[in-house]
N, C-alpha and C. Protein backbone atom coordinates (compact mmCIF):
# COMPACT_ATOMS: atom_id res chain seq x y z
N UNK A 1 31.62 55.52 -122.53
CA UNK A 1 31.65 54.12 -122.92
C UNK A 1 32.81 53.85 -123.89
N UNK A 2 33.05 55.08 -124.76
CA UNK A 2 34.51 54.64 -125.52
C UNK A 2 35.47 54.26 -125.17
N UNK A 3 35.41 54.97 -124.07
CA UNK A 3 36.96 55.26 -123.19
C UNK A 3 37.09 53.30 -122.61
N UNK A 4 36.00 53.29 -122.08
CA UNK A 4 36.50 51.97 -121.22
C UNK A 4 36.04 50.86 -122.54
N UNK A 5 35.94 51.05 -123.22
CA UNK A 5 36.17 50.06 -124.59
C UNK A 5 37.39 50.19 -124.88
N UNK A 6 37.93 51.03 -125.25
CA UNK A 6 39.49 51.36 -125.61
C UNK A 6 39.87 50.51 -124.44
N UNK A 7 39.61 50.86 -123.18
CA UNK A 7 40.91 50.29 -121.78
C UNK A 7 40.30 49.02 -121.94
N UNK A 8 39.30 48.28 -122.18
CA UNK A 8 38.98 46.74 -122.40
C UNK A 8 39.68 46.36 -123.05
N UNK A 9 39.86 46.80 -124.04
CA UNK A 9 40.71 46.66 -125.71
C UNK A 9 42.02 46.10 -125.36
N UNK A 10 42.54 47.91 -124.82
CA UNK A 10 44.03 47.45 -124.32
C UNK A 10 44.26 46.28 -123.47
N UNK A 11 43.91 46.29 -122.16
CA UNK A 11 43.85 45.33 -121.40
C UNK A 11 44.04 43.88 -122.10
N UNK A 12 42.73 43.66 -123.16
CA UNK A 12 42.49 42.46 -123.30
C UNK A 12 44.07 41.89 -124.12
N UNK A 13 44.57 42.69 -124.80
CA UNK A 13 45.65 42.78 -125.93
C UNK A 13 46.63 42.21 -125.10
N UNK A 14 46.89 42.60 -123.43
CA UNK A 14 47.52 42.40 -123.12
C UNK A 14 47.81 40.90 -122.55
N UNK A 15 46.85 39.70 -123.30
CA UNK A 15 46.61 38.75 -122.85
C UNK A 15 47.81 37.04 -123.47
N UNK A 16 47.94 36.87 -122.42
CA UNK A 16 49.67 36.29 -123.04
C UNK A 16 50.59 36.68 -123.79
N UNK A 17 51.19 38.11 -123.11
CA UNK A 17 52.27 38.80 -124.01
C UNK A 17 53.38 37.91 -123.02
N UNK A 18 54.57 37.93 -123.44
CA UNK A 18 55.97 37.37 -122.96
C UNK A 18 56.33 38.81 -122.69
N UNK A 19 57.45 38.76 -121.64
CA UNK A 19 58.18 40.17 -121.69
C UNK A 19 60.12 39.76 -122.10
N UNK A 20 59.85 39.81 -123.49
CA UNK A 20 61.06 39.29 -124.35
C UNK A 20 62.07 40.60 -124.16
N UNK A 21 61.97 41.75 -124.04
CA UNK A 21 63.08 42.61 -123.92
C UNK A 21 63.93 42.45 -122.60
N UNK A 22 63.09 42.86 -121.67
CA UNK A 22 63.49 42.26 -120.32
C UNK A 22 63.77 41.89 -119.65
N UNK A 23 63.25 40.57 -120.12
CA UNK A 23 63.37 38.97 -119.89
C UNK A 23 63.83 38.32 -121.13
N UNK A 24 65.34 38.27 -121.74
CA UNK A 24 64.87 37.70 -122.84
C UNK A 24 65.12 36.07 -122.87
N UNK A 25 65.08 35.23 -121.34
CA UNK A 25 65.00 34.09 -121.32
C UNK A 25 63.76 33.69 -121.34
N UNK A 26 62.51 34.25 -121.62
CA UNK A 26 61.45 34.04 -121.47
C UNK A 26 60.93 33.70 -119.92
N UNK A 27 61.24 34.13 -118.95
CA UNK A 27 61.22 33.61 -117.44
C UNK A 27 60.41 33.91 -117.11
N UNK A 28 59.39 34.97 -117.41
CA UNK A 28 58.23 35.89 -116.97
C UNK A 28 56.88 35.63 -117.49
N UNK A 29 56.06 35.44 -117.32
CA UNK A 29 54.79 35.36 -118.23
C UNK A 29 53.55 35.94 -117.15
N UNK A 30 53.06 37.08 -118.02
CA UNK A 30 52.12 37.48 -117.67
C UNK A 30 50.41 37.38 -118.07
N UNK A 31 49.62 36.78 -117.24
CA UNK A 31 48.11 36.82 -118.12
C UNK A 31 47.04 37.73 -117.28
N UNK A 32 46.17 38.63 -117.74
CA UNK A 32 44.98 39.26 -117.20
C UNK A 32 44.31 38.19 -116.62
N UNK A 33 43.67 38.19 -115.06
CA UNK A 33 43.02 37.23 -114.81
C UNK A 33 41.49 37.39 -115.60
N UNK A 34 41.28 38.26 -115.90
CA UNK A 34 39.94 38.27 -116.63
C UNK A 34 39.93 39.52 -117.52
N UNK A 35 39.32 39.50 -118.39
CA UNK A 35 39.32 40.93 -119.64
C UNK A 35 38.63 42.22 -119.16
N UNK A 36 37.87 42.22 -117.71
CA UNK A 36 37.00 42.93 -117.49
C UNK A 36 37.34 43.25 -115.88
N UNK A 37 38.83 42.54 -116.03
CA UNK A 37 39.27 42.99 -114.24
C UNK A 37 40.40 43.66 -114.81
N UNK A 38 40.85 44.82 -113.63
CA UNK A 38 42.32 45.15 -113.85
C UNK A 38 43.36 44.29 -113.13
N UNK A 39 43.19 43.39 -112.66
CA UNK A 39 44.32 42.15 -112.03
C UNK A 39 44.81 41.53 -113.13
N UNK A 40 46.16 40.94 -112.84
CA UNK A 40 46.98 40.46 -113.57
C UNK A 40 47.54 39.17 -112.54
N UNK A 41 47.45 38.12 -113.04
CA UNK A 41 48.92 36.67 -112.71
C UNK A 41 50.18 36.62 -113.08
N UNK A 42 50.91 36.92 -112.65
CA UNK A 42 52.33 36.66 -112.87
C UNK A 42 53.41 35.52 -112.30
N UNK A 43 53.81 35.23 -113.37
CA UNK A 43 54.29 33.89 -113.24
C UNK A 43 55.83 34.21 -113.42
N UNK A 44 56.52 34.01 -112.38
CA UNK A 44 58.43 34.16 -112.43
C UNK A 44 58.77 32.85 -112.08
N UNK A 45 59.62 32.29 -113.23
CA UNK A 45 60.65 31.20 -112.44
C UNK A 45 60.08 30.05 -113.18
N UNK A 46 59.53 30.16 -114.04
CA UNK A 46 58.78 28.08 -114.14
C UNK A 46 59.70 28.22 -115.52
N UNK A 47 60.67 28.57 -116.28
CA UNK A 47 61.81 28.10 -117.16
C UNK A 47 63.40 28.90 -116.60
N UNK A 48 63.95 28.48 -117.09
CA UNK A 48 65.07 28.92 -117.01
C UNK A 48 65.89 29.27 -115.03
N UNK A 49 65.69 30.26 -114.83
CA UNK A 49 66.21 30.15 -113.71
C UNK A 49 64.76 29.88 -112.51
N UNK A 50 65.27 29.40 -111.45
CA UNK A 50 64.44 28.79 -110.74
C UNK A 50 63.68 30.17 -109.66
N UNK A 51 62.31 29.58 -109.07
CA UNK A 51 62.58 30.70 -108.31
C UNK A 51 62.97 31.39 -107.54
N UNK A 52 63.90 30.13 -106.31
CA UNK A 52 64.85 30.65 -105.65
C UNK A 52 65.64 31.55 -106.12
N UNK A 53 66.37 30.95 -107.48
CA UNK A 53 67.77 31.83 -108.22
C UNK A 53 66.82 33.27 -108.21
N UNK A 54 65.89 32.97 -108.72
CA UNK A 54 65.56 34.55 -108.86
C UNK A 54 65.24 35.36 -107.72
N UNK A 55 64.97 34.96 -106.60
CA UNK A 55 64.69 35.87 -105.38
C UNK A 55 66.22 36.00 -104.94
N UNK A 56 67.15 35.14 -104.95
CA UNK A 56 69.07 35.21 -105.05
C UNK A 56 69.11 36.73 -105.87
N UNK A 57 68.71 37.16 -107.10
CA UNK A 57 68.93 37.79 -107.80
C UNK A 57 68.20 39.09 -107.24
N UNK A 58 67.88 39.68 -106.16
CA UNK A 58 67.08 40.39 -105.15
C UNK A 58 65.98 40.83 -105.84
N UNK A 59 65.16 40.22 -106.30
CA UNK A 59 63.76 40.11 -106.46
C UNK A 59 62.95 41.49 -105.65
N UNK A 60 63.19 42.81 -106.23
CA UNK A 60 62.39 44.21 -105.45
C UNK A 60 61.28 44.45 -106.61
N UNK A 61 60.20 45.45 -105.53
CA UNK A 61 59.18 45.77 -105.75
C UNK A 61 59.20 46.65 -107.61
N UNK A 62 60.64 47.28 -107.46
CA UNK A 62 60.76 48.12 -108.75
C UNK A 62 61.20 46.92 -109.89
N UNK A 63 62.19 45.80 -109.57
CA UNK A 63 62.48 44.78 -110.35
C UNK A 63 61.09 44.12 -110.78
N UNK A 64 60.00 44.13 -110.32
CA UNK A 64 59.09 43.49 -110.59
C UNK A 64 58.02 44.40 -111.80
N UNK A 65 58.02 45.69 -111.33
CA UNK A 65 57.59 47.27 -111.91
C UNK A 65 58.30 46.90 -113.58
N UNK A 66 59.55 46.82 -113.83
CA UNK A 66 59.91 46.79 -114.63
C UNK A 66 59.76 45.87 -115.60
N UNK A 67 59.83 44.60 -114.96
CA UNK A 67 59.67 43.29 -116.15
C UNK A 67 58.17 43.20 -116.21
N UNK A 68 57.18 43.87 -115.79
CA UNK A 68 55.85 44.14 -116.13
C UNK A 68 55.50 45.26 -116.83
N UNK A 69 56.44 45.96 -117.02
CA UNK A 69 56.17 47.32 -117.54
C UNK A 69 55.63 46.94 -119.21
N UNK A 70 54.44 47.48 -119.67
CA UNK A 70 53.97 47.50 -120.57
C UNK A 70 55.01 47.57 -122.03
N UNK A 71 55.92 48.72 -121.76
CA UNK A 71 56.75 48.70 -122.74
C UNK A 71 58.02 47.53 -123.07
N UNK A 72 58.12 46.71 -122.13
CA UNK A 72 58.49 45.42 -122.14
C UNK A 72 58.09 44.95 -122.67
N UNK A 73 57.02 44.54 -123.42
CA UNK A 73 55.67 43.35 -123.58
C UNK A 73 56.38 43.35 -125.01
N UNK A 74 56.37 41.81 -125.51
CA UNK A 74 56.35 41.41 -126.52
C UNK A 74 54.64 41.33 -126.92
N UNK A 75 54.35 42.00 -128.31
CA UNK A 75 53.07 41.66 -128.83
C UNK A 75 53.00 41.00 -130.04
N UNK A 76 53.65 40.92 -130.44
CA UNK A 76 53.77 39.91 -131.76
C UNK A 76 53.67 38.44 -131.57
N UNK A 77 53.74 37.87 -130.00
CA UNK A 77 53.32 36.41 -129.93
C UNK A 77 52.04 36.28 -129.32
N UNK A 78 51.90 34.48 -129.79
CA UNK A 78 50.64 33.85 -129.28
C UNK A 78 51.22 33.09 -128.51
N UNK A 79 51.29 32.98 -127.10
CA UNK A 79 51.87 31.91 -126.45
C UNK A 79 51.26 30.94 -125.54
N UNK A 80 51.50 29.84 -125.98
CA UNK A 80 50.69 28.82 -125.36
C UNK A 80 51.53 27.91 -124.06
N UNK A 81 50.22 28.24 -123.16
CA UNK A 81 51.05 27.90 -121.52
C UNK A 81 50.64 26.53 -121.44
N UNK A 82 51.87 25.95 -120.62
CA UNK A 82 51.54 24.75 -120.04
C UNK A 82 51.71 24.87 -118.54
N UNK A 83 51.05 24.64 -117.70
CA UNK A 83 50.78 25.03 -115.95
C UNK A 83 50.67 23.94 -115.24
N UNK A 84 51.07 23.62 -114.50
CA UNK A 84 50.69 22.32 -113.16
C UNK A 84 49.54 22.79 -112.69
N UNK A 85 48.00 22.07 -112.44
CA UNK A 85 47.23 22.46 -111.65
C UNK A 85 47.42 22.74 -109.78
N UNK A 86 46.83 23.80 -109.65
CA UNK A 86 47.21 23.76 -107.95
C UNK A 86 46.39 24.63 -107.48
N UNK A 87 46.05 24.68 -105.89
CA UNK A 87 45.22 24.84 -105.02
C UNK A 87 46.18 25.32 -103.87
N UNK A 88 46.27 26.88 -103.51
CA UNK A 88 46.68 26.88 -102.49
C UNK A 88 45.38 27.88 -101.61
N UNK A 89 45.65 27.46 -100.31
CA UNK A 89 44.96 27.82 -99.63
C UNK A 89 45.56 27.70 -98.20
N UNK A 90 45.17 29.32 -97.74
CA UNK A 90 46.37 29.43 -96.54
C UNK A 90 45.13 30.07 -94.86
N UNK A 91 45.25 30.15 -94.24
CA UNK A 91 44.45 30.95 -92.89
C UNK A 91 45.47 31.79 -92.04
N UNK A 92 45.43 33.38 -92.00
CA UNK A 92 46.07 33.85 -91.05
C UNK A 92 45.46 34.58 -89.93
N UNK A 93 45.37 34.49 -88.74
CA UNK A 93 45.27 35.04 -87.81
C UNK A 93 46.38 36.49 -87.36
N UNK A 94 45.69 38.03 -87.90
CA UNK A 94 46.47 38.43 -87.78
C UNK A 94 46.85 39.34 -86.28
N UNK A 95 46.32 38.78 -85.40
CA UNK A 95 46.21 40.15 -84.02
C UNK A 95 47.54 39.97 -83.77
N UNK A 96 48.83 39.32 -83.36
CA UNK A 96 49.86 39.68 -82.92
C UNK A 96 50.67 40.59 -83.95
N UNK A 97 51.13 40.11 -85.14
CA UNK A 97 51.41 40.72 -86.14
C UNK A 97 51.21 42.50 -85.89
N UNK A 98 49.98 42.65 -85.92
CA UNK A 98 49.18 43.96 -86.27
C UNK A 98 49.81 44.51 -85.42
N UNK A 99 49.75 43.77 -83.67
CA UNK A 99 50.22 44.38 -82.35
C UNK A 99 51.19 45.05 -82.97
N UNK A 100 52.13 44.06 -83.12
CA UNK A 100 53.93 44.41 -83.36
C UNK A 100 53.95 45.23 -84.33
N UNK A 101 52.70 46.23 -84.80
CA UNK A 101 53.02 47.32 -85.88
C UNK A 101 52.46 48.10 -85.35
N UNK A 102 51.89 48.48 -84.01
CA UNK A 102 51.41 49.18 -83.42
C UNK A 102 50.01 49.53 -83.27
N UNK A 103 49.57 48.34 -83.66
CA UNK A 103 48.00 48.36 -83.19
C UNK A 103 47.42 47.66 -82.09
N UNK A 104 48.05 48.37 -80.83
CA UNK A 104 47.21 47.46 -79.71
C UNK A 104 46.24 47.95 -78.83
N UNK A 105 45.93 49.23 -79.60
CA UNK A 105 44.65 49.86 -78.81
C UNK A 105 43.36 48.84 -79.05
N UNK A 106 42.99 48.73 -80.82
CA UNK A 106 42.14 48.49 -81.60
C UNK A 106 41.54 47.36 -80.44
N UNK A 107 42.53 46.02 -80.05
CA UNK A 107 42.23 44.93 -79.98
C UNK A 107 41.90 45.01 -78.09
N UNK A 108 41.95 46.13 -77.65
CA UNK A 108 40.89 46.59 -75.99
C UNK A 108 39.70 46.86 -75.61
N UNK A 109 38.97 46.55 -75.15
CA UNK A 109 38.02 47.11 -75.22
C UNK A 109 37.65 48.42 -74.79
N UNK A 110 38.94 48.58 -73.71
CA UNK A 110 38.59 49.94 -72.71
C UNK A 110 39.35 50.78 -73.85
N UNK A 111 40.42 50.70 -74.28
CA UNK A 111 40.96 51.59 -75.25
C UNK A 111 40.87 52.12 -76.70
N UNK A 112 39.91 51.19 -77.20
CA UNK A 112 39.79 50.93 -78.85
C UNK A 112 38.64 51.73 -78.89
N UNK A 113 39.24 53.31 -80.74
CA UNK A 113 38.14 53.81 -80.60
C UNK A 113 37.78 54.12 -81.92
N UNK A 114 36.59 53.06 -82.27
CA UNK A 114 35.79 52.91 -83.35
C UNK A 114 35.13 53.32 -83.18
N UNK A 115 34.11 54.54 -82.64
CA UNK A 115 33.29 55.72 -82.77
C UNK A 115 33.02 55.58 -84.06
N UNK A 116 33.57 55.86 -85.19
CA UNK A 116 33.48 56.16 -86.60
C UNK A 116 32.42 55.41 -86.95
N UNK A 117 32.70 53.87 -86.58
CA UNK A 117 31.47 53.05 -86.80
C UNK A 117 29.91 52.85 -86.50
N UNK A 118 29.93 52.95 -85.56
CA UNK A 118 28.64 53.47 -84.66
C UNK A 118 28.11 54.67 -84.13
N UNK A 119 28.73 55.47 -83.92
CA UNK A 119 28.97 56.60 -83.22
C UNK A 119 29.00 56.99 -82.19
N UNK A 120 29.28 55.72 -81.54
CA UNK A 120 29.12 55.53 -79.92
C UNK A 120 29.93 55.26 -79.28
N UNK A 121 30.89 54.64 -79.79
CA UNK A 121 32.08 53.45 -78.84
C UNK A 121 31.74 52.34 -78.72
N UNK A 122 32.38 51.55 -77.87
CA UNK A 122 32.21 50.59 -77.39
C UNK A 122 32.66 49.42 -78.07
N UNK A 123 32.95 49.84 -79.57
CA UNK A 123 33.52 48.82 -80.47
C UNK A 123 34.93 48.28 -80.22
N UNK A 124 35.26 46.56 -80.46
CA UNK A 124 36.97 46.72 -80.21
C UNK A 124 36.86 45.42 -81.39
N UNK A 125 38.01 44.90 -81.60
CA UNK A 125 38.49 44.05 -82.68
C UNK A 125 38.87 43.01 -81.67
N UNK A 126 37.77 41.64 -81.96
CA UNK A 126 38.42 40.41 -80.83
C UNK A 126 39.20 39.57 -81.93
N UNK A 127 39.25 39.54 -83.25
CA UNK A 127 40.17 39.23 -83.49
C UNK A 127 40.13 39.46 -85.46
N UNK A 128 41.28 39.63 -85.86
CA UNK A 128 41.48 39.79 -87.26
C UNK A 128 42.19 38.82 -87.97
N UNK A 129 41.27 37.53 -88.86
CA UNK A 129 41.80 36.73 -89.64
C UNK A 129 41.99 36.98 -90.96
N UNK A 130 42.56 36.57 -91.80
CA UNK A 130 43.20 36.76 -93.28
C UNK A 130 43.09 35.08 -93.93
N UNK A 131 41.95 35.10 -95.35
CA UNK A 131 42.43 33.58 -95.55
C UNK A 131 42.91 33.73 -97.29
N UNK A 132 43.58 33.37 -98.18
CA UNK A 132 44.31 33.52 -98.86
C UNK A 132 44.32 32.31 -99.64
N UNK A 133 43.34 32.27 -101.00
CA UNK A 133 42.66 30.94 -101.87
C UNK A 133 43.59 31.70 -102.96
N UNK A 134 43.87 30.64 -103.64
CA UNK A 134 44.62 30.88 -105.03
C UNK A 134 44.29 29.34 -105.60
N UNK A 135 43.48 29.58 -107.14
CA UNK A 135 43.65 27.71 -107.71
C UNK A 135 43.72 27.42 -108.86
N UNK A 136 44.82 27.04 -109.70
CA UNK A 136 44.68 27.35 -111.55
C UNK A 136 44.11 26.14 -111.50
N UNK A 137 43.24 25.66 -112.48
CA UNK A 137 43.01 24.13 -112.81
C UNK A 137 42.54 24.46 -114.54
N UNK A 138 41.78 23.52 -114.84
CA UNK A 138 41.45 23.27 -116.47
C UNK A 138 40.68 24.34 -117.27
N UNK A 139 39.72 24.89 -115.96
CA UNK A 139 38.89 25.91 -116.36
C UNK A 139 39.35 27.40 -116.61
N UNK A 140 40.23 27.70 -115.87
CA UNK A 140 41.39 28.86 -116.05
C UNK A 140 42.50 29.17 -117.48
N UNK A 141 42.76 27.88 -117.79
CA UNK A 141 43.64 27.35 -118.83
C UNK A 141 42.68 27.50 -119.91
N UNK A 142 41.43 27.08 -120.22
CA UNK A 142 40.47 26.80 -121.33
C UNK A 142 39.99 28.46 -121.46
N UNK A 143 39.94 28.97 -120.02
CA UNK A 143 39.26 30.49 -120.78
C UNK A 143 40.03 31.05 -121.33
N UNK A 144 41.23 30.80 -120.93
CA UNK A 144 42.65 32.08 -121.31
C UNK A 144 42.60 31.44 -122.44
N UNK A 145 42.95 29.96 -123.06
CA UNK A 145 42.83 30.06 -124.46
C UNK A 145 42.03 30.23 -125.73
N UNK A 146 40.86 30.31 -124.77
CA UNK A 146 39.40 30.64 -126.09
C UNK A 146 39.55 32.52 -126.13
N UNK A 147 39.80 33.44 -125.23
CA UNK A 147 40.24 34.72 -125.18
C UNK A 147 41.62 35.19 -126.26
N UNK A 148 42.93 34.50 -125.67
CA UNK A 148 43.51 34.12 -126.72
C UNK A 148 43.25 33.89 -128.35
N UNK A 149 42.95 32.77 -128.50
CA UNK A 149 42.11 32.23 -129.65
C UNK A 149 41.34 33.78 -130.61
N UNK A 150 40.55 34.60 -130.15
CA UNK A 150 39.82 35.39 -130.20
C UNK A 150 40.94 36.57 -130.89
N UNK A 151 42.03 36.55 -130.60
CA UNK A 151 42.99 38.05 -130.96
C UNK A 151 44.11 37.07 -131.69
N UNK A 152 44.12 35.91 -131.84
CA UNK A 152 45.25 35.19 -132.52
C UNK A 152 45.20 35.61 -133.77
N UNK A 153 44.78 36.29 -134.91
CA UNK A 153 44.70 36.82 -136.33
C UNK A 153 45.71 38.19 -136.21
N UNK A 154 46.22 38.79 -134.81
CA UNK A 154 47.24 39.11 -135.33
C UNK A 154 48.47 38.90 -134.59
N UNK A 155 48.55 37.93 -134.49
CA UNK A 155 49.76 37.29 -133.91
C UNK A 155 50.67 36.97 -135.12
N UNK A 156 52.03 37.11 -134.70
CA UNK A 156 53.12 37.11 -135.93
C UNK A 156 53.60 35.16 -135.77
N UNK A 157 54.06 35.14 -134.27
CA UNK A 157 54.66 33.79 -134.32
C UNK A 157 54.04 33.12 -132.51
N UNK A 158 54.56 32.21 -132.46
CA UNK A 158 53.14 31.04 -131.48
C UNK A 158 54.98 30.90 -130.69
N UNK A 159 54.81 31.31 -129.02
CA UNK A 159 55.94 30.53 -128.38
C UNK A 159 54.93 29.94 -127.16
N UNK A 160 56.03 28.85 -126.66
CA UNK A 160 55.48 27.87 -125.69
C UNK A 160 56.09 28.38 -124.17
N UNK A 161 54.82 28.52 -123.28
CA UNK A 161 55.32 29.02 -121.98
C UNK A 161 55.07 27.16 -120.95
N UNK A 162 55.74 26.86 -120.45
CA UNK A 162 55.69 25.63 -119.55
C UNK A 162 56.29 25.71 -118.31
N UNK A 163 55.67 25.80 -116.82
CA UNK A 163 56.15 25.65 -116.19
C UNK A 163 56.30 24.52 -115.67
N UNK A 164 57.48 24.01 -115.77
CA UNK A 164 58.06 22.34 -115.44
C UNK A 164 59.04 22.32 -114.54
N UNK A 165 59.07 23.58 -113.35
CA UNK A 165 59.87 23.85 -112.06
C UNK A 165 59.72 24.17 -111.48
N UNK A 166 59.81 24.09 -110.20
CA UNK A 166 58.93 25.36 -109.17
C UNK A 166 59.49 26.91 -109.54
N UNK A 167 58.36 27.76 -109.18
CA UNK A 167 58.16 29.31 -109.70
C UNK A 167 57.37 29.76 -108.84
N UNK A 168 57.50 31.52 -108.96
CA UNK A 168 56.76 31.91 -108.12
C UNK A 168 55.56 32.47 -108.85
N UNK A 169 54.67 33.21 -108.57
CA UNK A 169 53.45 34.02 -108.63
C UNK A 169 52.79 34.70 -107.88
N UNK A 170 52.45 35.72 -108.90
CA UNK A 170 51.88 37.22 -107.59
C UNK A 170 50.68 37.59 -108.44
N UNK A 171 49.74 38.01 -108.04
CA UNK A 171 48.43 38.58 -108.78
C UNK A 171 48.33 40.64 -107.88
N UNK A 172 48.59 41.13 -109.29
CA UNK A 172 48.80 42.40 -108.77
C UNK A 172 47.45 43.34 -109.44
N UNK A 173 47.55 44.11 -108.88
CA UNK A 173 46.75 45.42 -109.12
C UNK A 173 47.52 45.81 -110.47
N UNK A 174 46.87 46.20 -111.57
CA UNK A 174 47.70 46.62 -112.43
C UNK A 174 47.72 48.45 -112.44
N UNK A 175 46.84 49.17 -112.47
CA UNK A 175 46.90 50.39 -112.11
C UNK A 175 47.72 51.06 -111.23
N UNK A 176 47.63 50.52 -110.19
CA UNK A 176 48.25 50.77 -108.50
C UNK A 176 49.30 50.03 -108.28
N UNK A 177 49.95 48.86 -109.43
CA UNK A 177 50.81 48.05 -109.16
C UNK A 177 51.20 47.36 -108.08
N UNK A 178 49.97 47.51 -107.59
CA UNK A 178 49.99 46.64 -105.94
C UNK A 178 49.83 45.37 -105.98
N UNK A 179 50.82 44.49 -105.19
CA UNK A 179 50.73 42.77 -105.14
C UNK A 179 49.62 42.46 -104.20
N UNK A 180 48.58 42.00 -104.73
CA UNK A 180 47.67 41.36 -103.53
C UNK A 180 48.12 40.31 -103.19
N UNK A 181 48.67 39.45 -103.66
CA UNK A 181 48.84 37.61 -103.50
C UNK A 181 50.26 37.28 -103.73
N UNK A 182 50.98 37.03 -103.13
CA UNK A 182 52.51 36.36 -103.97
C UNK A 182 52.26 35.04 -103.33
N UNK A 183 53.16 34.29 -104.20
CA UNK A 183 52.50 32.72 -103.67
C UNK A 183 54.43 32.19 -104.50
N UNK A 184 54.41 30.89 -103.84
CA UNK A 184 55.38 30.20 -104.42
C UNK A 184 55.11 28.44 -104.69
N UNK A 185 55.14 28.03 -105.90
CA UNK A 185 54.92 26.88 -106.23
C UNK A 185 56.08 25.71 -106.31
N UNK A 186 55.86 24.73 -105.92
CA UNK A 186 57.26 23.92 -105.26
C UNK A 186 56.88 22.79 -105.54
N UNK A 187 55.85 21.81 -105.50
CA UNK A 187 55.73 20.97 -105.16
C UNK A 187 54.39 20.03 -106.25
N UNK A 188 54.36 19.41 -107.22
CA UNK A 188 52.71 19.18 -107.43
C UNK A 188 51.89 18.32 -106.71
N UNK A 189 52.69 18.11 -105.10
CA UNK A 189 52.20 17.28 -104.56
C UNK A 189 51.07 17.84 -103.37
């Protein structure tokens, strides 16, 4: 129980740090989606350069590794975000896709062999959809700042994060540094 008190701890600490070494236009802002998940929101592009410019600037998996890297993290601020509310929500149908990566047994019936599942056969995949919800609104904003609020006694100085441009965002695995979600915001319409 210590142990994952300590990694709560850390985690939670890590809750509106800027990554000022890095980034020192402030372009990056990272928040834990919750104190008790290992996911993270990341927000590129809502000051300074846009997020096109920044995918221009070849935007890779290690470029991303890095301006998240813990030892980046400014901890001496309290920073208070300002966000456009938004709702995205997407539906993918993925059977051709999958085909074109070499899965076209799965989706046969005479050929597809899910044994594993049943132990019988006979199983096939009639089809594989993907749906993809992402939604900041008031309630997201109010928890992060009462969490916030909570570790502000040792904060040195208060900066302002605002995204007032389109930007992108990715919600990653923080352990595994895996992107579940990248999303791009454009529009508040």
């Amino acid at each position: 129980l210590g142990k994952l008190t300590t990694s709560n701890t850390a985690f939670a600490l890590e809750l509106f740090r800027t990554l000022s070494q890095a980034n020192s236009a402030g372009n990056i802002f990272v928040s834990p989606l919750s104190i008790s998940s290992a996911l993270a929101m990341v927000y590129l592009g809502a000051k300074g350069d846009t997020a096109a410019q920044m995918l221009e600037k070849e935007l890779t998996q290690e470029r991303l590794n890095e301006w998240t890297d813990r030892k980046n993290m400014d901890v001496d601020s309290e920073v208070v975000v300002h966000l456009p509310k938004f709702k995205l929500e997407e539906d993918y149908e993925l059977n051709d896709p999958l085909a074109k990566l070499g899965m076209k047994n799965v989706f046969c019936a005479g050929s597809a062999d899910l044994s594993g599942m049943n132990g019988e056969g006979g199983l096939f995949l009639s089809t594989v959809a993907h749906k993809a919800f992402v939604e900041v609104n008031e309630e997201g904003t109010e928890a992060a700042a009462a969490t916030a609020g909570m570790v502000a006694f040792c904060m040195l100085r208060e900066e302002h994060f605002t995204a007032d441009h389109p930007f992108l965002f990715f919600i990653r695995h923080n352990k595994t540094k895996s992107i579940l979600f990248f999303g791009r915001f454009s529009s508040p319409q």
